[in-house]
C-alpha atoms as a PDB file:
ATOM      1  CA  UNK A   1     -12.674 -33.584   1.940  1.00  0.00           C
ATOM      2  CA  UNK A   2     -10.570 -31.389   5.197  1.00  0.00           C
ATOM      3  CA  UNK A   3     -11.314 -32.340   8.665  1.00  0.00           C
ATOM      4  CA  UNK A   4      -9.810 -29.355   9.785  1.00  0.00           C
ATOM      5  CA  UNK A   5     -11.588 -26.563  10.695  1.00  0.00           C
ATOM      6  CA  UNK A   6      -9.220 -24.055   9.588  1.00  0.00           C
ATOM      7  CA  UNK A   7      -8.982 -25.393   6.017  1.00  0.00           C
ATOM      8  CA  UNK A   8     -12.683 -25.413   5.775  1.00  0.00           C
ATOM      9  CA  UNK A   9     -12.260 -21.397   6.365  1.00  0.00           C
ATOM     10  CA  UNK A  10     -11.058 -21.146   2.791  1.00  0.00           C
ATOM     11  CA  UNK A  11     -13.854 -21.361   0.368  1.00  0.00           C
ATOM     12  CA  UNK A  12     -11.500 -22.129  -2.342  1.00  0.00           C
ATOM     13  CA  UNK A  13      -9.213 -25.140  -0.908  1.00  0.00           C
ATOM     14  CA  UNK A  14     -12.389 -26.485   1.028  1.00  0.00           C
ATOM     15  CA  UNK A  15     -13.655 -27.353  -2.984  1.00  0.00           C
ATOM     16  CA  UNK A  16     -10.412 -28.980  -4.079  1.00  0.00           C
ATOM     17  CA  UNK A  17     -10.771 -33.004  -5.285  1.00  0.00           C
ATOM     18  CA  UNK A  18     -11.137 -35.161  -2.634  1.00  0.00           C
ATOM     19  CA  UNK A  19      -8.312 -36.934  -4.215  1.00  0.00           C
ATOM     20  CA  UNK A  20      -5.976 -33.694  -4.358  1.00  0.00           C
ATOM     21  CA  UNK A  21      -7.061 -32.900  -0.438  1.00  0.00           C
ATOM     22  CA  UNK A  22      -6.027 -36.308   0.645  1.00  0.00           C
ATOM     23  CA  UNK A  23      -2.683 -35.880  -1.242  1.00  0.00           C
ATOM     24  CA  UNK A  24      -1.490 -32.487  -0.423  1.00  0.00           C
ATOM     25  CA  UNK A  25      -2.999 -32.041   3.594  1.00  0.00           C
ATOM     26  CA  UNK A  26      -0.067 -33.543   4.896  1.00  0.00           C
ATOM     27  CA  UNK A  27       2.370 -30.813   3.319  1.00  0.00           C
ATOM     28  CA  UNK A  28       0.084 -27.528   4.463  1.00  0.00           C
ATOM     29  CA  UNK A  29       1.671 -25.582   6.627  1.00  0.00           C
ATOM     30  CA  UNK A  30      -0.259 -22.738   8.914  1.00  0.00           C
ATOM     31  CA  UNK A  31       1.908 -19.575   8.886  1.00  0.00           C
ATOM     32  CA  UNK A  32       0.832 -15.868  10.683  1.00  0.00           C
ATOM     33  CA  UNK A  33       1.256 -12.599   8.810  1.00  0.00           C
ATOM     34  CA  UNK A  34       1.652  -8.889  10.212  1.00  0.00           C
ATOM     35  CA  UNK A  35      -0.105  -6.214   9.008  1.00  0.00           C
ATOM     36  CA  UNK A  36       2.190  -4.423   6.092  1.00  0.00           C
ATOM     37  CA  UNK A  37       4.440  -7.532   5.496  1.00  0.00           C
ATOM     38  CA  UNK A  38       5.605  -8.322   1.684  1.00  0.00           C
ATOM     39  CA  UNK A  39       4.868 -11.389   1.054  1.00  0.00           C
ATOM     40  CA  UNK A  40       6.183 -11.044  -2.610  1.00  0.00           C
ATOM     41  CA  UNK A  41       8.411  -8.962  -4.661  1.00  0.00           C
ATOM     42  CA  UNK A  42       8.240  -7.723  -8.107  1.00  0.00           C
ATOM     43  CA  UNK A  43       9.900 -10.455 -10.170  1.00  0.00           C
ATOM     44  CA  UNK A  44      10.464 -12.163  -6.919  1.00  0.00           C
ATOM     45  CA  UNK A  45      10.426 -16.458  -8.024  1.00  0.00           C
ATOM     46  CA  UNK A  46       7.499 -18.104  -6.238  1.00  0.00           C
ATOM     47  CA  UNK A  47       8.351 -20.926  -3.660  1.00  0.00           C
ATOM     48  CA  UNK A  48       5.486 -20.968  -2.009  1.00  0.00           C
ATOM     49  CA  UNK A  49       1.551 -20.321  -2.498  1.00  0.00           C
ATOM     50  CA  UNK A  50      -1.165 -18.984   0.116  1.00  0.00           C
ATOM     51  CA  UNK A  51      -4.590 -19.781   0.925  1.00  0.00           C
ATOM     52  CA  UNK A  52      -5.459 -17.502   3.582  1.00  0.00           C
ATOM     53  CA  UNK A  53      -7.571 -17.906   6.836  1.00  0.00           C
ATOM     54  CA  UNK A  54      -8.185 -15.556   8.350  1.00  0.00           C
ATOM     55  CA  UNK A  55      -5.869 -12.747   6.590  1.00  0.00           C
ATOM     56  CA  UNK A  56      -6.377 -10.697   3.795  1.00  0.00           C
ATOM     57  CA  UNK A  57      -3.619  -9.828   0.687  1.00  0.00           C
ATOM     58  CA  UNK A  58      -3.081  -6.816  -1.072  1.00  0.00           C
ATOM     59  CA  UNK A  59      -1.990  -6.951  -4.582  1.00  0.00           C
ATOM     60  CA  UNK A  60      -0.209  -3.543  -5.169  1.00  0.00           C
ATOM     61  CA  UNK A  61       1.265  -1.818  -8.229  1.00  0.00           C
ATOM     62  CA  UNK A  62       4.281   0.709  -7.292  1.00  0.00           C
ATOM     63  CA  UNK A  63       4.766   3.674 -10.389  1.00  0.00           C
ATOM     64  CA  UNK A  64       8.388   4.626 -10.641  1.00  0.00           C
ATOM     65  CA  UNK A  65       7.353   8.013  -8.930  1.00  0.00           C
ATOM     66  CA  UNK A  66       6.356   5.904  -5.643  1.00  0.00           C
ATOM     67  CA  UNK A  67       2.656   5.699  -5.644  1.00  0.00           C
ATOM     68  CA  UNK A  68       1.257   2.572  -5.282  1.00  0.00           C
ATOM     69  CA  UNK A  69      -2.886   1.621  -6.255  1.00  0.00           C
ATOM     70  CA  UNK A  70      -4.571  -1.555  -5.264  1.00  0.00           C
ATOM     71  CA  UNK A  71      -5.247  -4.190  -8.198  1.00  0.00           C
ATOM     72  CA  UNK A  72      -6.733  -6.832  -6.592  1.00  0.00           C
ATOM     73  CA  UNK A  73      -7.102  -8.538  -3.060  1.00  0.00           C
ATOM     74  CA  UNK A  74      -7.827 -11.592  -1.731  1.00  0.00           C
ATOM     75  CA  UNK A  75      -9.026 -13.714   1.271  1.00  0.00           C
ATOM     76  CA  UNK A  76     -10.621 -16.853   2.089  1.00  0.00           C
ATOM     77  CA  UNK A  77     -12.320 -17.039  -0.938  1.00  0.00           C
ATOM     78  CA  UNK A  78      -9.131 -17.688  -2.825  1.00  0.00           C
ATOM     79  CA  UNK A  79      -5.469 -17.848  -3.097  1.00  0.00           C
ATOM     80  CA  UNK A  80      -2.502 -15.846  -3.397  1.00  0.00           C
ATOM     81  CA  UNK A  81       0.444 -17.238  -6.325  1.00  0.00           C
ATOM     82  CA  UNK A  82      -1.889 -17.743  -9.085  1.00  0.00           C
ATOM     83  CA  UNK A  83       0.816 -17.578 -11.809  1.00  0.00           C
ATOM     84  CA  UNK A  84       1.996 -20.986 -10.917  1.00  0.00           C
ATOM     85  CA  UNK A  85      -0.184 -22.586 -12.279  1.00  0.00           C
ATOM     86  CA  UNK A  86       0.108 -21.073 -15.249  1.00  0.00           C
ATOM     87  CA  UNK A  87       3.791 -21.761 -15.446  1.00  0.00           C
ATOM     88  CA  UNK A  88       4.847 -18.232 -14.471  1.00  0.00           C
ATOM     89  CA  UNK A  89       6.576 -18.030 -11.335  1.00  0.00           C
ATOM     90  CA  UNK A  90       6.910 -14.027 -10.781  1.00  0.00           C
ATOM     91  CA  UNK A  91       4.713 -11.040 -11.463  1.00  0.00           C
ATOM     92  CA  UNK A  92       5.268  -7.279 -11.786  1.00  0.00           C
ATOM     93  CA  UNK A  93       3.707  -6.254  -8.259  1.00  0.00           C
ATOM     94  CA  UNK A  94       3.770  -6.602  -4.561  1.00  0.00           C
ATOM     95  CA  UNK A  95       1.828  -9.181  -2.707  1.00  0.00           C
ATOM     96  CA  UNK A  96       1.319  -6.775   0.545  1.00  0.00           C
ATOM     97  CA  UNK A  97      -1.063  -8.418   3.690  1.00  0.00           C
ATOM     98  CA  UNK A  98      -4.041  -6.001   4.340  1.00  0.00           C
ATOM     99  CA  UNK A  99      -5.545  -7.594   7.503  1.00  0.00           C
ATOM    100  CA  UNK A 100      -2.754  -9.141   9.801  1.00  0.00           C
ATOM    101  CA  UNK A 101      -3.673 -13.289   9.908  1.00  0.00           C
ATOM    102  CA  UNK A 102      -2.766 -16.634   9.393  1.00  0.00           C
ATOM    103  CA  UNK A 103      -2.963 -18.566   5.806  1.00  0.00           C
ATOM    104  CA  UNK A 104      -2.283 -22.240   4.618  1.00  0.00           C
ATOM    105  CA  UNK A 105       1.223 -22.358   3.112  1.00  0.00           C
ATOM    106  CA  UNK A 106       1.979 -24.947   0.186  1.00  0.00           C
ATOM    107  CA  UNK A 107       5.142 -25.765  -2.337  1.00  0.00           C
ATOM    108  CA  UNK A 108       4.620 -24.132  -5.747  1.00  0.00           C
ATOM    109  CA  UNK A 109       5.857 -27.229  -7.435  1.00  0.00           C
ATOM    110  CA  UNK A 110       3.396 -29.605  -5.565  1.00  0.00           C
ATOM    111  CA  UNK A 111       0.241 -27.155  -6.642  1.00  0.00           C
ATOM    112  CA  UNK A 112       1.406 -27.267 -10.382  1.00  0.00           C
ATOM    113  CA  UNK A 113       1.712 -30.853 -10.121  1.00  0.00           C
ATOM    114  CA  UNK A 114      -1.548 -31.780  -8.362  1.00  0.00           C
ATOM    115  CA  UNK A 115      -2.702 -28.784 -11.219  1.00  0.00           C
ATOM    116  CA  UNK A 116      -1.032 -30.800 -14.395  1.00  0.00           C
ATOM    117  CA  UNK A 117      -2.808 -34.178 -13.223  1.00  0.00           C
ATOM    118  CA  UNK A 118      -6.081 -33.562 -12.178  1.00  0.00           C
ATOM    119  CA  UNK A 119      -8.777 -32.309 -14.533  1.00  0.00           C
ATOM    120  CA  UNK A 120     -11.232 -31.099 -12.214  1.00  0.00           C
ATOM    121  CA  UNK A 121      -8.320 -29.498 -10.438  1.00  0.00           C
ATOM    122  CA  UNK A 122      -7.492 -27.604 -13.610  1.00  0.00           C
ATOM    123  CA  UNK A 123     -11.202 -26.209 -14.175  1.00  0.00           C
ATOM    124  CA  UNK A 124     -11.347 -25.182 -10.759  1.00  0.00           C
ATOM    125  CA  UNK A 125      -8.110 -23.236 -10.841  1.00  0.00           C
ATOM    126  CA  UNK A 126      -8.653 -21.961 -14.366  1.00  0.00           C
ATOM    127  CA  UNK A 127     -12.369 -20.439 -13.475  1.00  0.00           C
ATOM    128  CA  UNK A 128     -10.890 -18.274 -10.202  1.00  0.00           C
ATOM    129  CA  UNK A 129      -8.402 -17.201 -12.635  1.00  0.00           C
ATOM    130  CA  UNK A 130     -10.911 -15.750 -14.901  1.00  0.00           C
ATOM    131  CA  UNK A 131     -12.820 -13.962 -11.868  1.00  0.00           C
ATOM    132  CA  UNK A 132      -9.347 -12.669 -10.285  1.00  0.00           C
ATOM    133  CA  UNK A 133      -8.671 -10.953 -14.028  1.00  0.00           C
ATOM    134  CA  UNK A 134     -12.401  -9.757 -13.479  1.00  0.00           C
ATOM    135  CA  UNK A 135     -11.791  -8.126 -10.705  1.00  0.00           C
ATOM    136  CA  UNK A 136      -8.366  -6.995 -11.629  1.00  0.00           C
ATOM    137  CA  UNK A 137     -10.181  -5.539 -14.823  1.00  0.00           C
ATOM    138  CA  UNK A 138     -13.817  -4.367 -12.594  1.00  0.00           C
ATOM    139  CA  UNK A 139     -11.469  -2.313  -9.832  1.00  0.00           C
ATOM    140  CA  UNK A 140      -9.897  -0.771 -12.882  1.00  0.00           C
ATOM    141  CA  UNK A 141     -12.618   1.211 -14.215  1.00  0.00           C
ATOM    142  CA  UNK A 142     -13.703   1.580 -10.527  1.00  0.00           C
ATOM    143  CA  UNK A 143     -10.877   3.858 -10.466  1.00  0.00           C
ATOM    144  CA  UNK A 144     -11.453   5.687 -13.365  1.00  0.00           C
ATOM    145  CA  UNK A 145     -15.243   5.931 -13.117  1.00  0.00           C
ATOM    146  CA  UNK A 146     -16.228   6.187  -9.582  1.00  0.00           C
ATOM    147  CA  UNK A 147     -16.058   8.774  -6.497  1.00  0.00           C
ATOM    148  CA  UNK A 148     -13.776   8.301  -3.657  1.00  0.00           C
ATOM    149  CA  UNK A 149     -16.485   7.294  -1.384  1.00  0.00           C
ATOM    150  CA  UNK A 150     -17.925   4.838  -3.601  1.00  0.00           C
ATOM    151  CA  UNK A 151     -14.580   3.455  -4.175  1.00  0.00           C
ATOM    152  CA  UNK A 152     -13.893   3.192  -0.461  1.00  0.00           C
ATOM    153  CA  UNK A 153     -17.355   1.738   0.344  1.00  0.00           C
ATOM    154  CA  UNK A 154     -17.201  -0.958  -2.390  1.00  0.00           C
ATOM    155  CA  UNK A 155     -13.352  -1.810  -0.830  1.00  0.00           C
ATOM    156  CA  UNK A 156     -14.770  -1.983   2.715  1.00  0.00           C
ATOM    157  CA  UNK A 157     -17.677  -4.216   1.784  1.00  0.00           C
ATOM    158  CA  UNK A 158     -14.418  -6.581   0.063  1.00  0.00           C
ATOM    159  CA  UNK A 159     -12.597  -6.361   2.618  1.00  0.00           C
ATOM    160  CA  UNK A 160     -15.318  -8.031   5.049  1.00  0.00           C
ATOM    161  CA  UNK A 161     -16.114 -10.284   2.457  1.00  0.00           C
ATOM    162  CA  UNK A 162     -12.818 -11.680   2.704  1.00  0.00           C
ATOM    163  CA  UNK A 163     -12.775 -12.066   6.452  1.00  0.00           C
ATOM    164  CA  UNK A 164     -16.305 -13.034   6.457  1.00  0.00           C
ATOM    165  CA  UNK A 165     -17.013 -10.228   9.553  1.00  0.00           C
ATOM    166  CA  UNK A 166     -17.932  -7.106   9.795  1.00  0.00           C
ATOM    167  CA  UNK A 167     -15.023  -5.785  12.191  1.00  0.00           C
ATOM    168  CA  UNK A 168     -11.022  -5.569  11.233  1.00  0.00           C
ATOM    169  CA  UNK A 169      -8.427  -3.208  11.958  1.00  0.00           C
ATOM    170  CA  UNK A 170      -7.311  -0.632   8.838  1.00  0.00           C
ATOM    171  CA  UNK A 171      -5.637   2.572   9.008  1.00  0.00           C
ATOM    172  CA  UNK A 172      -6.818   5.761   6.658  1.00  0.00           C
ATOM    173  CA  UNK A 173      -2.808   5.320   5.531  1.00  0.00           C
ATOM    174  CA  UNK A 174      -3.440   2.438   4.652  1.00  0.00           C
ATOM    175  CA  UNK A 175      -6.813   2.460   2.826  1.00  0.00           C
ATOM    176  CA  UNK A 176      -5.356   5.969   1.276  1.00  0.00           C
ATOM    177  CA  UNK A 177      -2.624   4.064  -0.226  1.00  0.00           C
ATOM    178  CA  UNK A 178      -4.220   1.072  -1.720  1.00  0.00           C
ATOM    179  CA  UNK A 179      -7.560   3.220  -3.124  1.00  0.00           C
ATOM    180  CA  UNK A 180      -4.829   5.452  -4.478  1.00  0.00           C
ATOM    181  CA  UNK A 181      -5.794   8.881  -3.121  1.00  0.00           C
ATOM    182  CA  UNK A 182      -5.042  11.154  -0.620  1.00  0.00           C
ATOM    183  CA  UNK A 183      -5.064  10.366   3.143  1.00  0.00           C
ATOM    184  CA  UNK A 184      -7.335  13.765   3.534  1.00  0.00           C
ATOM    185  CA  UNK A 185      -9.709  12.381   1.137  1.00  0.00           C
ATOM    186  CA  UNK A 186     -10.324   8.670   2.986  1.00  0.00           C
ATOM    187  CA  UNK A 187     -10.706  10.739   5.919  1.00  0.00           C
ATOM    188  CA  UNK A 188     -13.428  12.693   4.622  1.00  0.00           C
ATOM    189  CA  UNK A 189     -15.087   9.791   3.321  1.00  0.00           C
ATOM    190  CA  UNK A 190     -14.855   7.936   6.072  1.00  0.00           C
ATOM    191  CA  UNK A 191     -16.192  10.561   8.543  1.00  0.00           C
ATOM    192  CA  UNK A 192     -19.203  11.017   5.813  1.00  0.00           C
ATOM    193  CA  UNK A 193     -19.538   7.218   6.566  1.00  0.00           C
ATOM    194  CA  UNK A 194     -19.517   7.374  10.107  1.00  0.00           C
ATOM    195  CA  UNK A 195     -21.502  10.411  10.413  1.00  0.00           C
ATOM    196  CA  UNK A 196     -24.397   8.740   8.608  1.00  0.00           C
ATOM    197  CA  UNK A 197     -24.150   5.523  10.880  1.00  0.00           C
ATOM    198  CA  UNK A 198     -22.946   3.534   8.525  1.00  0.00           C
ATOM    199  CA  UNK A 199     -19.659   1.993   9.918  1.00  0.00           C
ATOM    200  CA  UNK A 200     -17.579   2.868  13.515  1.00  0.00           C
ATOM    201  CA  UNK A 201     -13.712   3.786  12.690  1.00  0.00           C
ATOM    202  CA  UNK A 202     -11.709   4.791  15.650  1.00  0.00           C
ATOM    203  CA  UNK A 203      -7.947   3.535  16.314  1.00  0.00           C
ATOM    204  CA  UNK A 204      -7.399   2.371  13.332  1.00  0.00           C
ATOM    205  CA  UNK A 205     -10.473   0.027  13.745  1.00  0.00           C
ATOM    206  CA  UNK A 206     -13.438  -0.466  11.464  1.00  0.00           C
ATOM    207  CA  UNK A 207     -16.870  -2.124  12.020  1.00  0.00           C
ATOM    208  CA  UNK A 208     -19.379  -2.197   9.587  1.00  0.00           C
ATOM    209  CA  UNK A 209     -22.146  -1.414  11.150  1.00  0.00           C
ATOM    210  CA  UNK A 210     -25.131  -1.245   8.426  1.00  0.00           C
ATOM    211  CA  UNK A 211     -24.441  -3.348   5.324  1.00  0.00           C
ATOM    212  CA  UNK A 212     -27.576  -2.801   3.223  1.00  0.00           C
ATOM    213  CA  UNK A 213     -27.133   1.260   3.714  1.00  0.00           C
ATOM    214  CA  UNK A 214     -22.996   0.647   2.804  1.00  0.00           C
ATOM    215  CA  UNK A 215     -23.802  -1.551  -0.057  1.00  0.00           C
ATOM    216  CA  UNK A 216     -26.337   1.497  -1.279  1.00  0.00           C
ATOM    217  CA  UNK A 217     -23.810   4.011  -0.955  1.00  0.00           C
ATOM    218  CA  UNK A 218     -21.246   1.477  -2.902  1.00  0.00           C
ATOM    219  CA  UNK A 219     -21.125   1.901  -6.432  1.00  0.00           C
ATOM    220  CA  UNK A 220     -22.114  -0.995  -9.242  1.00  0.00           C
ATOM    221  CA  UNK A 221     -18.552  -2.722  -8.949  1.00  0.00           C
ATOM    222  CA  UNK A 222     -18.942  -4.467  -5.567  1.00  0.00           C
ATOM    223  CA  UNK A 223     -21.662  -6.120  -6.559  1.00  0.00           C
ATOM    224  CA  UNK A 224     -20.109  -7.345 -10.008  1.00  0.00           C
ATOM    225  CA  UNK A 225     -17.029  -8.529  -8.567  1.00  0.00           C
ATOM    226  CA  UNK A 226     -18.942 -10.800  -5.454  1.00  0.00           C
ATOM    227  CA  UNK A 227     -21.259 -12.553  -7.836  1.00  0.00           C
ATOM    228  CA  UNK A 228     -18.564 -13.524  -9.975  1.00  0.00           C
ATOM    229  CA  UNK A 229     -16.299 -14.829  -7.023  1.00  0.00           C
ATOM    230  CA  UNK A 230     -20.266 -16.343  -5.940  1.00  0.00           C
ATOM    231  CA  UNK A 231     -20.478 -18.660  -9.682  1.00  0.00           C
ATOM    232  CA  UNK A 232     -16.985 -19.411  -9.564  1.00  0.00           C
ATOM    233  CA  UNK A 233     -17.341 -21.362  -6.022  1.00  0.00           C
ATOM    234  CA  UNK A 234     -20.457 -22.442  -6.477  1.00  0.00           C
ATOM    235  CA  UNK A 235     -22.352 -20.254  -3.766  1.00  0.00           C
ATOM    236  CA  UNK A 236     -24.844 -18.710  -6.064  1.00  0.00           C
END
């Protein structure tokens, strides 16, 4: 398996075939992200796939009126250019970073290929893409089901689930535009949050500061999506 510390800091790569780790460490490549960078375009060819580190990406739908709504995100528990290996090399949305970091950089080709010829490989890859189109599908009815601050509790508790810490820097713009609400209504939320001692948020900084009472006030979703990303890495 990786030597190298940061590698073991995905939870995804770390499980790779010892086989496909010995072939493709050589051709990783570390790379730092801002906060707000595109990583990929709407029908945008993929060169390139991420595993992050210590960053987390936003996958964001923008309507033709200019709204956007967050359909899925991901951290070191995955990957970001999943179509590859299903031979598409594009999808319809942005790939936006959340949480400014660094992430393992690797040739789409060289994934598809390693993909194509090992078997293990291909179950591995082919069970996170069921759980990324369960949480695609879970934050979906989120939407339509649950209050704002349920919503923004359950995306919180993700969030640090993705960094693995309890501390990262967010701004209500931010959050407002990926839950898909008004700024006025994170704010509210958020001060409901903080007000109840639940998590700190000041400069555009957030620390979680009780988890049991945040995953309480979360609704069913956060829960369903974590144990699925849990069986599909084998931490359950």
């Amino acid at each position: 398996m990786f030597q190298d510390d940061d590698v073991r800091e995905n939870r995804l790569l770390i499980r790779f075939p010892v086989e496909v780790s010995q072939r493709i460490t050589p051709y990783l490549e570390v790379v730092e992200f801002e906060l707000g960078q595109i990583i990929y375009q709407p029908h945008q060819l993929f060169q390139d796939v991420y595993f992050p580190i210590r960053s987390v990406f936003s996958l964001v739908l923008t309507l033709s009126n200019g709204s956007t709504t967050e359909i899925g995100l991901i951290g070191n528990e995955g990957m970001l250019g999943l179509p590859v290996v299903l031979g598409y090399r594009y999808t319809i949305h942005h790939a936006i970073v959340q949480v400014s970091g660094n992430a393992f950089k690797l040739d789409a080709d060289l994934l598809k290929q390693e993909f194509d010829r090992n078997s293990e490989l291909h179950g591995q890859l082919l069970r996170y893409t069921h759980v990324r189109l369960s949480q695609i599908s879970q934050i979906a009815a989120c939407k339509s089901h649950h209050s704002i601050p349920q919503r923004l509790a359950r995306w919180l508790l993700s969030v640090g689930d993705c960094l693995q810490q309890d501390s990262f820097g967010l701004t209500q713009k931010f959050i407002a535009e990926m839950l898909g609400v008004r700024r006025a209504s994170v704010t509210e939320a958020a001060s409901a949050l903080q007000n109840a001692g639940i998590i700190r948020y000041s400069r555009g900084q957030i620390e979680i500061l009780d988890r049991a009472a945040l995953e309480s006030w979360s609704c069913e979703c956060y829960h369903t999506i974590k144990s699925e990303f849990d069986r599909s890495l084998n931490l359950d």
